[in-house]
Protein backbone atom coordinates (compact mmCIF):
# COMPACT_ATOMS: atom_id res chain seq x y z
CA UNK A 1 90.77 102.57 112.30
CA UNK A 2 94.12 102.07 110.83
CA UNK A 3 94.81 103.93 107.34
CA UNK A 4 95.78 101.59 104.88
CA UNK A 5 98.93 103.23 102.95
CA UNK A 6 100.60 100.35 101.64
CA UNK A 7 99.24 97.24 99.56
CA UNK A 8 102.20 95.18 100.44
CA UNK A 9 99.74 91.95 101.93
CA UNK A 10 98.05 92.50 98.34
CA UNK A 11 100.88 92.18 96.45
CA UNK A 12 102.62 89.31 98.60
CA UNK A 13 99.58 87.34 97.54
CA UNK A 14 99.69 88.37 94.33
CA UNK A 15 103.50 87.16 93.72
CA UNK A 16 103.21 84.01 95.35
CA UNK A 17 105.53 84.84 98.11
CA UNK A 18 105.53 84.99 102.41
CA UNK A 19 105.64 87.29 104.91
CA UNK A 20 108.35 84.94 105.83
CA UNK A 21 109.98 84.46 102.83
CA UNK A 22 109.79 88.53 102.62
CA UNK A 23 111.74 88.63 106.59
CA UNK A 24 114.54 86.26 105.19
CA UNK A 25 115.58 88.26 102.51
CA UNK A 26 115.67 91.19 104.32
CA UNK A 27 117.11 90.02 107.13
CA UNK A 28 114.54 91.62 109.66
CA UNK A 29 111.99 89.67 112.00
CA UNK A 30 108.74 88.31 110.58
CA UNK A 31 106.51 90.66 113.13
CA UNK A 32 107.73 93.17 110.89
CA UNK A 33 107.04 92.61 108.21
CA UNK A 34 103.31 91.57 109.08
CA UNK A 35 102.75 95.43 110.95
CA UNK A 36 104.38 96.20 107.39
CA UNK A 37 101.32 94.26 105.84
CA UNK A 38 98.64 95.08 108.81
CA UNK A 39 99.99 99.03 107.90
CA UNK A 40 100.34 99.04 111.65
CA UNK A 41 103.66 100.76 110.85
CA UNK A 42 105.28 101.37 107.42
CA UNK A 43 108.69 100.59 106.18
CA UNK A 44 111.57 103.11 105.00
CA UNK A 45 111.91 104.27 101.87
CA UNK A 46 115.24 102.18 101.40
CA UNK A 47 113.17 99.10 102.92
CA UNK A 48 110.18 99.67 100.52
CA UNK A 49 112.78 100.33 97.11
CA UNK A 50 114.23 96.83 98.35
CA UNK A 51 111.23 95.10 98.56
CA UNK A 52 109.80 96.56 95.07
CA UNK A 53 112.87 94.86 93.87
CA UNK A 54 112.11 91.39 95.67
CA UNK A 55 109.02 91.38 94.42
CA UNK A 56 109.78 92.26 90.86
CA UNK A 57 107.26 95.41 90.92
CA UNK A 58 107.67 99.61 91.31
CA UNK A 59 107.76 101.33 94.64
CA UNK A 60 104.15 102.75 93.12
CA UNK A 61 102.77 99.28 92.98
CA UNK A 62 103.06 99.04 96.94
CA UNK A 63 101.68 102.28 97.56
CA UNK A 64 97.95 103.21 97.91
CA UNK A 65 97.14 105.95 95.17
């Protein structure tokens, strides 16, 4: 069973926004950014401060506590 450290599906959902739309602006494949969501594999610390900022919310918000 796959640890769940990141609540960026949640928060996706919550904005009103893609895992698409999330790919374009980052410029990085859509599969990624679904393990992102699936927490089959995380993002970087750069990636994650980007997408905090994409998504209008803190780095905290997209972490589990």
């Amino acid at each position: 069973m796959t640890k769940e450290i990141n609540r960026l599906k949640a928060v996706l959902a919550e904005v009103g926004k893609t895992n698409v739309w999330l790919a374009e602006q980052l410029g990085v494949n859509p599969t990624t950014v679904s393990k992102w969501c699936t927490n089959t594999c995380q993002p970087d610390l750069h990636t994650l401060s980007r997408i905090a900022e994409l998504l209008n919310v803190s780095r905290r918000e997209l972490l589990r506590p």
